[in-house]
C-alpha atoms as a PDB file:
ATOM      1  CA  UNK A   1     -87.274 -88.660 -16.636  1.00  0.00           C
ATOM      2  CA  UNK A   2     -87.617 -90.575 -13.421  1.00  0.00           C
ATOM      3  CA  UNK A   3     -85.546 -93.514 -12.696  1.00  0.00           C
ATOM      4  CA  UNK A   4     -86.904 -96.365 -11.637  1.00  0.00           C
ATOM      5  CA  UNK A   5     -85.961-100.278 -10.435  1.00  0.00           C
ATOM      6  CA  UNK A   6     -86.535-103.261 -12.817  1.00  0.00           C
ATOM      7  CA  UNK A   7     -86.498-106.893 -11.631  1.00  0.00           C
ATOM      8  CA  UNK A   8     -85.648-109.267 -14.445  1.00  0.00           C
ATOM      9  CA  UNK A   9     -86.346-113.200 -14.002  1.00  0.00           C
ATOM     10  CA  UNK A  10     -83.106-114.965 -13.198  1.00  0.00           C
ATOM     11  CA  UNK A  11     -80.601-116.061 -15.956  1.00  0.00           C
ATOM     12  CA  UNK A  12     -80.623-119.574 -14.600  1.00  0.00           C
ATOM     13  CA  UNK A  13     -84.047-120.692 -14.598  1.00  0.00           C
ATOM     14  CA  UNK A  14     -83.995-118.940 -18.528  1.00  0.00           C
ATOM     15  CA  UNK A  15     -81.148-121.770 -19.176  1.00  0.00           C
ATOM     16  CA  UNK A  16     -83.764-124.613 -17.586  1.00  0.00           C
ATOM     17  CA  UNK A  17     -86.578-123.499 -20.017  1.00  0.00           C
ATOM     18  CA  UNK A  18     -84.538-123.516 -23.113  1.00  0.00           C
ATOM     19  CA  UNK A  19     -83.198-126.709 -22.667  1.00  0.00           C
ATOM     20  CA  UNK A  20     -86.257-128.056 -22.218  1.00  0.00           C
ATOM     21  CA  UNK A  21     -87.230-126.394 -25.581  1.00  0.00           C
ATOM     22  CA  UNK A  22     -84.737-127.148 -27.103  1.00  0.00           C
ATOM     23  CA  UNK A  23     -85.358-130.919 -25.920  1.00  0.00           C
ATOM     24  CA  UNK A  24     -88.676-130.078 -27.276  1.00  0.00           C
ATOM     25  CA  UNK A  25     -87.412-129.283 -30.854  1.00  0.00           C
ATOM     26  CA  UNK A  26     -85.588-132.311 -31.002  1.00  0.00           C
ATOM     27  CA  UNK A  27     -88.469-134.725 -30.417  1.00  0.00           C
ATOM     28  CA  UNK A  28     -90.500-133.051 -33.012  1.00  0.00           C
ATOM     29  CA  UNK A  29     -87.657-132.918 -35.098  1.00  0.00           C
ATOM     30  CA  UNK A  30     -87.315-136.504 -34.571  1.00  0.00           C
ATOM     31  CA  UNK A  31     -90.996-137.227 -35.005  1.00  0.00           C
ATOM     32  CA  UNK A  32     -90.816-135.594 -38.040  1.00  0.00           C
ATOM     33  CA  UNK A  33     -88.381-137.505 -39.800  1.00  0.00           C
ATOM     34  CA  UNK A  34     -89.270-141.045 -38.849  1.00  0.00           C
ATOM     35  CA  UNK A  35     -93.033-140.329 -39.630  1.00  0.00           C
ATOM     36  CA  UNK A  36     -92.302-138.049 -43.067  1.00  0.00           C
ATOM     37  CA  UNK A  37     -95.326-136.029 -41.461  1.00  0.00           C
ATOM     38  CA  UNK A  38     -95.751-132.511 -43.508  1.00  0.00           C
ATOM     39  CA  UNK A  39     -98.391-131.326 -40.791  1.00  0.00           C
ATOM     40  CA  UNK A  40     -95.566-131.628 -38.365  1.00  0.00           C
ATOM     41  CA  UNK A  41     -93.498-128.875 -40.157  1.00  0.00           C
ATOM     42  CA  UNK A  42     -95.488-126.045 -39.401  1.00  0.00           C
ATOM     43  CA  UNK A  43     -95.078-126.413 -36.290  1.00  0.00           C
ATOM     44  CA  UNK A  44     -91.682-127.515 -35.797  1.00  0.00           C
ATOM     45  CA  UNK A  45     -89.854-124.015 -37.523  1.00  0.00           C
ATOM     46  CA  UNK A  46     -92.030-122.051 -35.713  1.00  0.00           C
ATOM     47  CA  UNK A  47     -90.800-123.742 -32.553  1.00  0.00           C
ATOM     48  CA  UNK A  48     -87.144-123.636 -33.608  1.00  0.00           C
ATOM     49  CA  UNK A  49     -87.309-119.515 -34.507  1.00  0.00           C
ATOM     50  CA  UNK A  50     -88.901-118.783 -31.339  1.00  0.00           C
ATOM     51  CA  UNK A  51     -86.375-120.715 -29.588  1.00  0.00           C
ATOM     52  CA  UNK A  52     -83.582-119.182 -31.559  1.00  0.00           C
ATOM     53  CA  UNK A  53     -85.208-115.793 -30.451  1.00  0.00           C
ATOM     54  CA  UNK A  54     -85.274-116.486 -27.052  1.00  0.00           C
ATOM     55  CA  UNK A  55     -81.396-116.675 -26.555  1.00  0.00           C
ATOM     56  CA  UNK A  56     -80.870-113.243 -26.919  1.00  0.00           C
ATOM     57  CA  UNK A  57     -82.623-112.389 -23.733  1.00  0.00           C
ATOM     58  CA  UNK A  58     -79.878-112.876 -21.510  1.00  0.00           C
ATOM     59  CA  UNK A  59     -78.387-110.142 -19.864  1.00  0.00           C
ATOM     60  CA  UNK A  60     -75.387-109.925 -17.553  1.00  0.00           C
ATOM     61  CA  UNK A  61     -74.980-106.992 -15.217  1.00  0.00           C
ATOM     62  CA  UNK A  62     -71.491-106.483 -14.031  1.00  0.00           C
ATOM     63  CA  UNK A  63     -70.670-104.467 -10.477  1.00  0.00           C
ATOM     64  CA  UNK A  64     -71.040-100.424 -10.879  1.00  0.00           C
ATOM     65  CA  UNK A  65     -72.990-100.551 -14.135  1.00  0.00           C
ATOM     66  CA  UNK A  66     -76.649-100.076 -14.652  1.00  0.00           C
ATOM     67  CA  UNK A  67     -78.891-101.703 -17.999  1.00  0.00           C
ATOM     68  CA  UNK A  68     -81.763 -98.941 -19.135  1.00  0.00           C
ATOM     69  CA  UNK A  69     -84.237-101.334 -20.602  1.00  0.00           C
ATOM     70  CA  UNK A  70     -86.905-100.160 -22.803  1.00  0.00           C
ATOM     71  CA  UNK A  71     -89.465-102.089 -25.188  1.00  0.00           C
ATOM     72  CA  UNK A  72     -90.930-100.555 -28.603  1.00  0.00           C
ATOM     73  CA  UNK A  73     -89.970 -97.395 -28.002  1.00  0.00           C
ATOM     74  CA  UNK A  74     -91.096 -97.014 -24.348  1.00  0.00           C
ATOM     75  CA  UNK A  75     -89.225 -96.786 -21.060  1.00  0.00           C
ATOM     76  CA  UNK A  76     -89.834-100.073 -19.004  1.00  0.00           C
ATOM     77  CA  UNK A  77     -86.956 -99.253 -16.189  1.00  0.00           C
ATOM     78  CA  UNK A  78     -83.409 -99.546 -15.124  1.00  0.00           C
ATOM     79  CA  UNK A  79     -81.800-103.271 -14.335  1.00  0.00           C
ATOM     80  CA  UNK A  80     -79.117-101.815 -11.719  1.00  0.00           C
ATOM     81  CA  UNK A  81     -79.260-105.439  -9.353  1.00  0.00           C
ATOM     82  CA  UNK A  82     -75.730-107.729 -10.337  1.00  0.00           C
ATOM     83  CA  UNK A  83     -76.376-110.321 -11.322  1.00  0.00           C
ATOM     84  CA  UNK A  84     -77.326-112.968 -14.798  1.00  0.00           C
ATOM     85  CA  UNK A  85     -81.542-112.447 -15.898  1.00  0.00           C
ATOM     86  CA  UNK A  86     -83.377-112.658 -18.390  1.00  0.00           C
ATOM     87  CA  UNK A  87     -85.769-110.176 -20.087  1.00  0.00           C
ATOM     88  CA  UNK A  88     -87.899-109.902 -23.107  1.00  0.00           C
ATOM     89  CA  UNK A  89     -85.506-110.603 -26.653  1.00  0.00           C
ATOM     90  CA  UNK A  90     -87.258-107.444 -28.117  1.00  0.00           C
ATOM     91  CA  UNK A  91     -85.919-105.284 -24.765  1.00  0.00           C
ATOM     92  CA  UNK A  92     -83.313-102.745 -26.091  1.00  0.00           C
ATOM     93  CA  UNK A  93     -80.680-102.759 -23.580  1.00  0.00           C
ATOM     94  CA  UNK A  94     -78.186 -99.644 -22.718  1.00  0.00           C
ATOM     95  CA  UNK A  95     -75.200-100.047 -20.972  1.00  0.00           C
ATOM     96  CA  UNK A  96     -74.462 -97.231 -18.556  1.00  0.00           C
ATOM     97  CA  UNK A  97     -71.164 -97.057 -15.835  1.00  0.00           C
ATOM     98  CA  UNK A  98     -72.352 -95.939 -12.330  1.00  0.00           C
ATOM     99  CA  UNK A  99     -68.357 -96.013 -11.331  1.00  0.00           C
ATOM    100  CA  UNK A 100     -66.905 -93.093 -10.297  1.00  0.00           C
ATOM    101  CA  UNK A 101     -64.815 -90.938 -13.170  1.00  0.00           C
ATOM    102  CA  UNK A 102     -62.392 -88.077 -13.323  1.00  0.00           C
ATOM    103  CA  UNK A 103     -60.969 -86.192 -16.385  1.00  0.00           C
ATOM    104  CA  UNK A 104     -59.478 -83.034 -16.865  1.00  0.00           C
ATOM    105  CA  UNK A 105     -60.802 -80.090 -18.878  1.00  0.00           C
ATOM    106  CA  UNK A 106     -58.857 -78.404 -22.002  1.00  0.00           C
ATOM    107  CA  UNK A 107     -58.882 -78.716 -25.773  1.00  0.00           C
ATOM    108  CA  UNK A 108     -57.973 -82.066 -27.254  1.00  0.00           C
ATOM    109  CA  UNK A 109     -54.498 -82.151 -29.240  1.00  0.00           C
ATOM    110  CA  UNK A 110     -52.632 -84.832 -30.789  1.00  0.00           C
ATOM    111  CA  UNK A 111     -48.708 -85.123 -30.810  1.00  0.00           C
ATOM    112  CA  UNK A 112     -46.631 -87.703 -32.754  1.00  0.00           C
ATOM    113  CA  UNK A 113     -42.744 -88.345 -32.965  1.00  0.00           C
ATOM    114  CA  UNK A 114     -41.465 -88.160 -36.751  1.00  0.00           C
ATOM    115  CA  UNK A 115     -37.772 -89.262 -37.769  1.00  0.00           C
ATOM    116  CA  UNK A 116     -35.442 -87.340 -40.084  1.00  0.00           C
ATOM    117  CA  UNK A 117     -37.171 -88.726 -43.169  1.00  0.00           C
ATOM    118  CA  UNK A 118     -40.911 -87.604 -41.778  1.00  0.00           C
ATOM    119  CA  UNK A 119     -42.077 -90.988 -40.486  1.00  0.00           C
ATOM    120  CA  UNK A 120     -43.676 -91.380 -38.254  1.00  0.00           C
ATOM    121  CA  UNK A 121     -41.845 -93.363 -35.786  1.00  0.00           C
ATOM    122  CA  UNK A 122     -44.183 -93.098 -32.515  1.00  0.00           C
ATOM    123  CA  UNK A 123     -47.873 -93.325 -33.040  1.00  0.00           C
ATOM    124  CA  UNK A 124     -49.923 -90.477 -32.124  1.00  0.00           C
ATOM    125  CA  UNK A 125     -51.689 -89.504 -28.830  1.00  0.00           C
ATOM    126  CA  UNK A 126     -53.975 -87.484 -27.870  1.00  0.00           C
ATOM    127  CA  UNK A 127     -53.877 -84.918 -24.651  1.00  0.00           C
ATOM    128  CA  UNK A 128     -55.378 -81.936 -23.542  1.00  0.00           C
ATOM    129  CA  UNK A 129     -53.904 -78.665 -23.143  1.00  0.00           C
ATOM    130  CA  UNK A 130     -55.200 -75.899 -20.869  1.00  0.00           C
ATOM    131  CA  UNK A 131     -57.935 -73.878 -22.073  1.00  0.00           C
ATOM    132  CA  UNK A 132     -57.264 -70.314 -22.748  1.00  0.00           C
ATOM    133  CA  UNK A 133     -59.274 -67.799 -21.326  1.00  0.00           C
ATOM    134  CA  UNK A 134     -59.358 -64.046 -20.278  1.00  0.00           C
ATOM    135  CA  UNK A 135     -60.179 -62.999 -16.524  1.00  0.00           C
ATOM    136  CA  UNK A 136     -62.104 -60.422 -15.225  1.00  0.00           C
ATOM    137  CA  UNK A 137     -59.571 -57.873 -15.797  1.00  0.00           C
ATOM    138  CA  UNK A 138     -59.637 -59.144 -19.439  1.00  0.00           C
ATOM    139  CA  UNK A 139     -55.636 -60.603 -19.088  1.00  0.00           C
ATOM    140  CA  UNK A 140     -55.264 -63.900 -21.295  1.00  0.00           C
ATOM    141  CA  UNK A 141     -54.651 -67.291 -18.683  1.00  0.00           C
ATOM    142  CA  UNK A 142     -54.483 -70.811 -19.372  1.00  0.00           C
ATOM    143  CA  UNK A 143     -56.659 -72.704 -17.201  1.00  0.00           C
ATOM    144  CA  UNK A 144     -58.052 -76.173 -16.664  1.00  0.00           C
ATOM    145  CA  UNK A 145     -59.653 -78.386 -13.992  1.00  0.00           C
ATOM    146  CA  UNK A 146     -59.522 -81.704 -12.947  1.00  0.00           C
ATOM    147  CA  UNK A 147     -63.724 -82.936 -12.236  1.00  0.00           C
ATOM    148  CA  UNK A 148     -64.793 -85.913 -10.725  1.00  0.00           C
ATOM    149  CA  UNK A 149     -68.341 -86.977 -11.675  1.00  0.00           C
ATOM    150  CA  UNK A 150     -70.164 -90.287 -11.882  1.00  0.00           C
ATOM    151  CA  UNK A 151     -73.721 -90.837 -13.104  1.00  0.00           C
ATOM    152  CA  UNK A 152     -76.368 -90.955 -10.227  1.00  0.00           C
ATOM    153  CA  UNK A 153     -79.625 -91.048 -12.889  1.00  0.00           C
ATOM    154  CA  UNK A 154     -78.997 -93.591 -15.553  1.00  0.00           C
ATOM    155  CA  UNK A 155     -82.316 -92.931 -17.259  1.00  0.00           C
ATOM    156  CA  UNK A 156     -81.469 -89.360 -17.597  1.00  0.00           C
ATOM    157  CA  UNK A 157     -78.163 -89.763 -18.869  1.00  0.00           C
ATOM    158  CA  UNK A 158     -79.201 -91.969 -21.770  1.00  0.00           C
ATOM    159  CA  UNK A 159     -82.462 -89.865 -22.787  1.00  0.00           C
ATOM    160  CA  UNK A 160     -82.179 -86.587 -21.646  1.00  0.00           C
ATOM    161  CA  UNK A 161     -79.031 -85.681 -23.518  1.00  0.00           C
ATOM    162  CA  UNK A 162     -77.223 -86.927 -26.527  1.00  0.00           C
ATOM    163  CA  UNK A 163     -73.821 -88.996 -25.316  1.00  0.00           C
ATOM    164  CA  UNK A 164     -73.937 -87.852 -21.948  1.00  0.00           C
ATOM    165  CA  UNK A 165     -69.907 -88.313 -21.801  1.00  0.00           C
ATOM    166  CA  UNK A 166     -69.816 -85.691 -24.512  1.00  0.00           C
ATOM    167  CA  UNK A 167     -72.269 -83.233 -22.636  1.00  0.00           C
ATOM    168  CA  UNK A 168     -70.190 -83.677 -19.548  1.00  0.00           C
ATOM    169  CA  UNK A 169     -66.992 -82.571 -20.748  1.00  0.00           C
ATOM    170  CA  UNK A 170     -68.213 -79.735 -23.225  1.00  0.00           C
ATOM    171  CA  UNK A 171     -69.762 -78.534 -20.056  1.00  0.00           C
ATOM    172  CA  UNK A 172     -67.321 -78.373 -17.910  1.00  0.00           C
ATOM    173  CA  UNK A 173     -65.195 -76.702 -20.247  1.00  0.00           C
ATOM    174  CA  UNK A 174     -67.671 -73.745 -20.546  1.00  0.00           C
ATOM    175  CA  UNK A 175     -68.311 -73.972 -16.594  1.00  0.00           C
ATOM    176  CA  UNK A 176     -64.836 -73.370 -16.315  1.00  0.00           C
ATOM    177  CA  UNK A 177     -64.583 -70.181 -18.822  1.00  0.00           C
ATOM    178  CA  UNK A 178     -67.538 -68.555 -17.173  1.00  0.00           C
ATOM    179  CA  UNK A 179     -65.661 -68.716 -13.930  1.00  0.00           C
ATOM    180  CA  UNK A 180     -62.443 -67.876 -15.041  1.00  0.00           C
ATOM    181  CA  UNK A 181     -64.244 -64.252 -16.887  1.00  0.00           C
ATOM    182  CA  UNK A 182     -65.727 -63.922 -12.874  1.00  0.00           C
ATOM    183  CA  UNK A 183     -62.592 -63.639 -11.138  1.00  0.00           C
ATOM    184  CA  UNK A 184     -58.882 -62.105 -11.632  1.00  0.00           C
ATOM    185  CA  UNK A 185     -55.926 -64.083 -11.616  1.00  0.00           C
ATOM    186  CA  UNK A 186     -54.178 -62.284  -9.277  1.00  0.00           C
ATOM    187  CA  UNK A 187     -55.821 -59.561  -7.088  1.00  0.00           C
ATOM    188  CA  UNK A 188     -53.635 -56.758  -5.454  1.00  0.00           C
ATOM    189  CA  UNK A 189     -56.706 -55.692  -2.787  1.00  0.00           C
ATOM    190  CA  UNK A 190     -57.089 -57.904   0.140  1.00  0.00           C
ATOM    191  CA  UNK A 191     -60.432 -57.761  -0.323  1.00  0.00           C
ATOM    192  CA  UNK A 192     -60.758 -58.821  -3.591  1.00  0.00           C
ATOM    193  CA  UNK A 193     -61.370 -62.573  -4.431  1.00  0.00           C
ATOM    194  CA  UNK A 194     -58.752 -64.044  -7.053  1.00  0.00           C
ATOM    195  CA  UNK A 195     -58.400 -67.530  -8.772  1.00  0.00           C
ATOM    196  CA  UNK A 196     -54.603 -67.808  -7.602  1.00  0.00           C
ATOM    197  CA  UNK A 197     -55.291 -66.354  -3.973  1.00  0.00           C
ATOM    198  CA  UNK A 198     -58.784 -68.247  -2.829  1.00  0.00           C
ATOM    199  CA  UNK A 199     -58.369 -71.775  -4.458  1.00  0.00           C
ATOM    200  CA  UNK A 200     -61.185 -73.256  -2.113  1.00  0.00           C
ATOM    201  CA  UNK A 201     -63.280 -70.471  -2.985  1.00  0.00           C
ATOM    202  CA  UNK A 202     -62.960 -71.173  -6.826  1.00  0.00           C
ATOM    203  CA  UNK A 203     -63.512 -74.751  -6.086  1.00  0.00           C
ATOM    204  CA  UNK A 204     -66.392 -74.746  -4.665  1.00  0.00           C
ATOM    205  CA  UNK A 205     -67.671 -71.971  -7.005  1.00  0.00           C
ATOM    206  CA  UNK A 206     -66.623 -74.283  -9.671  1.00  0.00           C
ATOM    207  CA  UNK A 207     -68.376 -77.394  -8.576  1.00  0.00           C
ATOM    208  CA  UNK A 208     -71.814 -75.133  -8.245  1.00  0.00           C
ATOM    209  CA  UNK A 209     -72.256 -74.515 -11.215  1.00  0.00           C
ATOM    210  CA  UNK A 210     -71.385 -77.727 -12.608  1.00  0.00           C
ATOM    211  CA  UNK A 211     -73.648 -79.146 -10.605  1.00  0.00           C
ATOM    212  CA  UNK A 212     -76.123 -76.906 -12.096  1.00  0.00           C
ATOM    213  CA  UNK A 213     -75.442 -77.820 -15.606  1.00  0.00           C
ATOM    214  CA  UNK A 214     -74.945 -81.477 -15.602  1.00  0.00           C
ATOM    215  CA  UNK A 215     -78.242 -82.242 -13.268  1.00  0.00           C
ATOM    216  CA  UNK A 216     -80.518 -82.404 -16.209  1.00  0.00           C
ATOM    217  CA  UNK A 217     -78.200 -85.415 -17.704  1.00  0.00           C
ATOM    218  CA  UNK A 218     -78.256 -86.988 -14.393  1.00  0.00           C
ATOM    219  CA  UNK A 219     -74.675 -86.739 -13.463  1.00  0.00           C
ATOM    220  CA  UNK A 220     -73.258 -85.712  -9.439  1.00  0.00           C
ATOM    221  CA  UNK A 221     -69.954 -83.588  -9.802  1.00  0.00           C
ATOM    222  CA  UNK A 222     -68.538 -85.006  -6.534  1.00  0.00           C
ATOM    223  CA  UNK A 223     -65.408 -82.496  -6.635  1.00  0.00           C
ATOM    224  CA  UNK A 224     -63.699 -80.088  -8.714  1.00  0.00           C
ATOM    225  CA  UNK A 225     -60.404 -78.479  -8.541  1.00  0.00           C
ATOM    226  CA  UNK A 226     -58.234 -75.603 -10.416  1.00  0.00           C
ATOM    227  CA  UNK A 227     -55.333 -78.090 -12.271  1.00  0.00           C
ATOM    228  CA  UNK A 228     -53.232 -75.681 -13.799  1.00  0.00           C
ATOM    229  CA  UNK A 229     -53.074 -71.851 -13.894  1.00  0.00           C
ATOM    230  CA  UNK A 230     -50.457 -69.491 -15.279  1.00  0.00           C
ATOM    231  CA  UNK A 231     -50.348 -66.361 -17.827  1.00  0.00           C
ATOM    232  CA  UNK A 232     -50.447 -66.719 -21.497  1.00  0.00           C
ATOM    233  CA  UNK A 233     -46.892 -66.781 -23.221  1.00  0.00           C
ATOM    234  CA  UNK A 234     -47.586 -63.560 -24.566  1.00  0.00           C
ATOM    235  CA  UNK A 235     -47.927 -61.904 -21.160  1.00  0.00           C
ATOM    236  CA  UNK A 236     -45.954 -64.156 -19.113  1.00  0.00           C
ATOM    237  CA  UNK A 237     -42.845 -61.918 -18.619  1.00  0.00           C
ATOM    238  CA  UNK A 238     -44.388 -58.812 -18.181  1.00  0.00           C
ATOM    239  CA  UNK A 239     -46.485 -60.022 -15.542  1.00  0.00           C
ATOM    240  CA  UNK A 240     -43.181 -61.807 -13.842  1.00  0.00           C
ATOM    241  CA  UNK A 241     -42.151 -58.418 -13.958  1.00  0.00           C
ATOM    242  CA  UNK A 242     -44.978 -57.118 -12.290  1.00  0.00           C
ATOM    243  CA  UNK A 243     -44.878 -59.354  -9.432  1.00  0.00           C
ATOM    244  CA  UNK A 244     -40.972 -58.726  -9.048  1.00  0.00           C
ATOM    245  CA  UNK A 245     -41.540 -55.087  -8.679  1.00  0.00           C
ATOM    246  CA  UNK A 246     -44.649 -55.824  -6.002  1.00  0.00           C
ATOM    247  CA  UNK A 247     -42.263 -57.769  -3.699  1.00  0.00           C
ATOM    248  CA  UNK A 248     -39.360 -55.442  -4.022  1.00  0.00           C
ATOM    249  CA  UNK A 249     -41.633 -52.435  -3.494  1.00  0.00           C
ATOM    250  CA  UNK A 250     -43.030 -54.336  -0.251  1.00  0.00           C
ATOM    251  CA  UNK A 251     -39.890 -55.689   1.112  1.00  0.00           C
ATOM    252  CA  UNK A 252     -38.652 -52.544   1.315  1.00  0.00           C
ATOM    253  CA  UNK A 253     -41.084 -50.991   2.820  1.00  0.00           C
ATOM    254  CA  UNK A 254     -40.472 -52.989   5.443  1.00  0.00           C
ATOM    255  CA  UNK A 255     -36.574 -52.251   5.172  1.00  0.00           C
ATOM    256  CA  UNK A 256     -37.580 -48.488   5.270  1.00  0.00           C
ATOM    257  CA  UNK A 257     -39.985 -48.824   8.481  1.00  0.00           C
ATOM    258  CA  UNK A 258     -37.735 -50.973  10.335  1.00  0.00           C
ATOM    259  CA  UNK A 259     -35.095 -48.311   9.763  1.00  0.00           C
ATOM    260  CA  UNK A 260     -36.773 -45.415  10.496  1.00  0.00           C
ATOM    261  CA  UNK A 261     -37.670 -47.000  13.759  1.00  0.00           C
ATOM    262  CA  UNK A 262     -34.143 -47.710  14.776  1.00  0.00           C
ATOM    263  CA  UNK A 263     -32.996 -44.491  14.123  1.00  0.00           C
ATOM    264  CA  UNK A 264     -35.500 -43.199  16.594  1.00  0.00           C
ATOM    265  CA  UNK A 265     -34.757 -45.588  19.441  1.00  0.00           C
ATOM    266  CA  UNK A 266     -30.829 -44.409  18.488  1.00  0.00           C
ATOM    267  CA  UNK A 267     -31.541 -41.009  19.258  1.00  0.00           C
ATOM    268  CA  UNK A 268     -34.185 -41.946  22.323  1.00  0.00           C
ATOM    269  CA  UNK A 269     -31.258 -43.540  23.733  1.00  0.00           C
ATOM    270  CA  UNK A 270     -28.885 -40.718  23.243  1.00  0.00           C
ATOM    271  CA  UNK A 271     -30.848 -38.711  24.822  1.00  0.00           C
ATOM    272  CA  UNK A 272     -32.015 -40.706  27.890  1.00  0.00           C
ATOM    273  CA  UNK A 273     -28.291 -41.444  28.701  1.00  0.00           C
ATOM    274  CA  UNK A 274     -26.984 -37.670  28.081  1.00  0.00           C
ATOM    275  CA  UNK A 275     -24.362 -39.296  25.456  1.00  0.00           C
ATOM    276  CA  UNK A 276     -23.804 -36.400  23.211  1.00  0.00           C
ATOM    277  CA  UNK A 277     -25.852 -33.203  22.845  1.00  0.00           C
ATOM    278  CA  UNK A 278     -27.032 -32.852  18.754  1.00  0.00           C
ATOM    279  CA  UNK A 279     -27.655 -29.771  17.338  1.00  0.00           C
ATOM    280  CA  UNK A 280     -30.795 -29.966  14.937  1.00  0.00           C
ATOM    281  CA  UNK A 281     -28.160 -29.422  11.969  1.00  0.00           C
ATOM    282  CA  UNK A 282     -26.336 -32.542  13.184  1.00  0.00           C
ATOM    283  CA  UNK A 283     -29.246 -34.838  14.736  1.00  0.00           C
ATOM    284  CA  UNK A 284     -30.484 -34.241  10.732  1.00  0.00           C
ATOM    285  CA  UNK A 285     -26.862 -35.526   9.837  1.00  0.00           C
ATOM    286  CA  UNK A 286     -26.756 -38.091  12.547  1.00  0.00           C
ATOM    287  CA  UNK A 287     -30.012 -39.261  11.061  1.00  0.00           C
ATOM    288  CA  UNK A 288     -29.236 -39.264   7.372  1.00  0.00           C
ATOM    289  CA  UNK A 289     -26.392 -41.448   7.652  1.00  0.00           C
ATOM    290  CA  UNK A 290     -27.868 -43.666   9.943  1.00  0.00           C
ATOM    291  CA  UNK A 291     -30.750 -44.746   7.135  1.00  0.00           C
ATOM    292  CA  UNK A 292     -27.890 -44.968   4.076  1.00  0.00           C
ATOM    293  CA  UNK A 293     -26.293 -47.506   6.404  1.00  0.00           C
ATOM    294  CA  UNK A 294     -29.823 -49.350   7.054  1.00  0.00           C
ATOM    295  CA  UNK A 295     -31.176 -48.868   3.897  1.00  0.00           C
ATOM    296  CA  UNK A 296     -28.308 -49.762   1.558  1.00  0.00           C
ATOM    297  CA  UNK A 297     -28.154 -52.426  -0.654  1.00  0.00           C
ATOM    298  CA  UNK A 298     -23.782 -52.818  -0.510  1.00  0.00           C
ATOM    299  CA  UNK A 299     -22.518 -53.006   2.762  1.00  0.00           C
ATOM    300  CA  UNK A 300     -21.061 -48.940   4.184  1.00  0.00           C
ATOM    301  CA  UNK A 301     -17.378 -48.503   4.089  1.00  0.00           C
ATOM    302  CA  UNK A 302     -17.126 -46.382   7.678  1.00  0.00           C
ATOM    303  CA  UNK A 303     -15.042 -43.456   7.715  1.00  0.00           C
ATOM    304  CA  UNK A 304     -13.249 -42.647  11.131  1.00  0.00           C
ATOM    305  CA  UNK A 305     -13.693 -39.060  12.650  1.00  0.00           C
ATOM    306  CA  UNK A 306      -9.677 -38.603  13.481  1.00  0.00           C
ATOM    307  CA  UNK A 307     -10.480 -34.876  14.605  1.00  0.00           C
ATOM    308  CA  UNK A 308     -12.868 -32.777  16.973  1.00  0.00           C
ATOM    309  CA  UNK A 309     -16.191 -33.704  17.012  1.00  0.00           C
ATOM    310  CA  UNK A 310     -16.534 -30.675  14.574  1.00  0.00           C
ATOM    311  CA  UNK A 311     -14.037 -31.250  12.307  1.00  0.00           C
END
């Protein structure tokens, strides 16, 4: 369905013509009555329907909004000029927003505030909560998106699809769970692409393929972004767990190299300078204590040597 420009006749010189008809009608009218003429009737209600007819062809056409104008059935064009005209009274007329619109995705819930007694004492409202979804790994998430879209074709949008506001959100939704089953939450491989780790990525992924889906009802996606992400409840704290035990296990390994590596530049130095002469018995001693001290979580109480160095 191709979209094309209609040019109406102005509003204004509509008004002129009807008041001259409806001058028109009143002469007759007039005529009628003084002369008592019959023949005159005929032609007066005629007149006076068609002029009654003719005041529904106004149309007004506000800033950002677009009128899809058809006549018995077919598709004459698309009024998108701002302005006041005036069509054919037998034009349907469809109001369609060009603005720019955003909603987020998620299932529709209602909430309302009850007293002790059960009434209700705040009306109800209606939200949306994330969508829940598994990832690639098959780990339950709640998800949603915020998408910004704005009809670019308005004869598409009212005759390609059934309430194009409808299609748009019911397709983003499933846009959404396809591309939350294509990635993993969280990805422990660099090289692996996750929905927490490459946000752009997703995004862009994201606004692809609703691009894709929502051309037919001639709708742009200008932008769409991850809103909300986290575990389901039911997974939430083992997962927290997870993720604890990852950073422990990495900090320290960093504790541990960092460690090891002063121990060696300890005994490098040793020897350089000609300190103290180790035996391989006591370098391994020497060494051992060294990474308690550096590797402890409490702080080392230090015992002094009072003795030989052997004893």
């Amino acid at each position: 369905m191709q979209d094309r420009e209609l040019k109406l006749v102005s509003g204004w010189a509509a008004v002129v013509g009807i008041l001259i008809g409806l001058a028109l009608n009143i002469v007759l009218v007039t005529s009628m009555i003084m002369t008592e003429s019959v023949m005159l009737l005929w032609v007066t209600v005629p007149l006076i329907l068609c002029w009654f007819f003719s005041l529904f062809g106004f149309v007004v056409n506000a800033p950002n909004h677009a009128r899809v104008i058809t006549l018995l059935g077919q598709y004459v064009g698309t009024v998108r000029e701002v302005g006041f005209f005036y069509g054919i009274p037998l034009n349907w007329r469809k109001k369609v927003s060009l603005r720019i619109r955003t909603f987020e995705t998620g299932m529709s819930a209602t909430s309302e505030v009850r007293d002790a007694g059960g009434r209700v004492i705040q009306a109800a409202s209606e939200h949306r909560q994330p969508l829940k979804v598994n990832d690639k790994d098959g780990t339950p998430i709640h998800i949603s998106a915020v998408v910004v879209w704005r009809v670019t074709n308005a004869a598409q949008a009212v005759f390609e699809v059934d309430r194009y506001e409808d299609f748009v959100h019911l397709q983003a939704d499933a846009a959404l769970r396809n591309l939350a089953s294509r990635y993993s939450y969280d990805a422990p491989d660099a090289d692996q692409h996750s929905l927490r780790a490459h946000i752009e990525e997703v995004a862009g992924q994201l606004k692809r393929d609703l691009s894709e889906r929502l051309e037919q009802a001639g709708v742009e996606v200008l932008e769409s972004r991850i809103s909300y992400l986290a575990y389901a409840p039911e997974i939430a704290a083992a997962m927290l767990q997870r993720q604890q035990a990852g950073a422990i296990i990495a900090a320290r390994t960093r504790i541990v190299e960092a460690a090891v590596g002063m121990v060696e530049h300890a005994l490098q130095l040793l020897t350089e300078k000609n300190i103290i002469e180790l035996d391989p018995e006591r370098r391994a001693a020497m060494v051992s204590n060294l990474l308690v001290v550096l590797c402890g979580h409490a702080v080392p109480q230090p015992v002094i040597n009072a003795g030989t160095l052997h004893n």
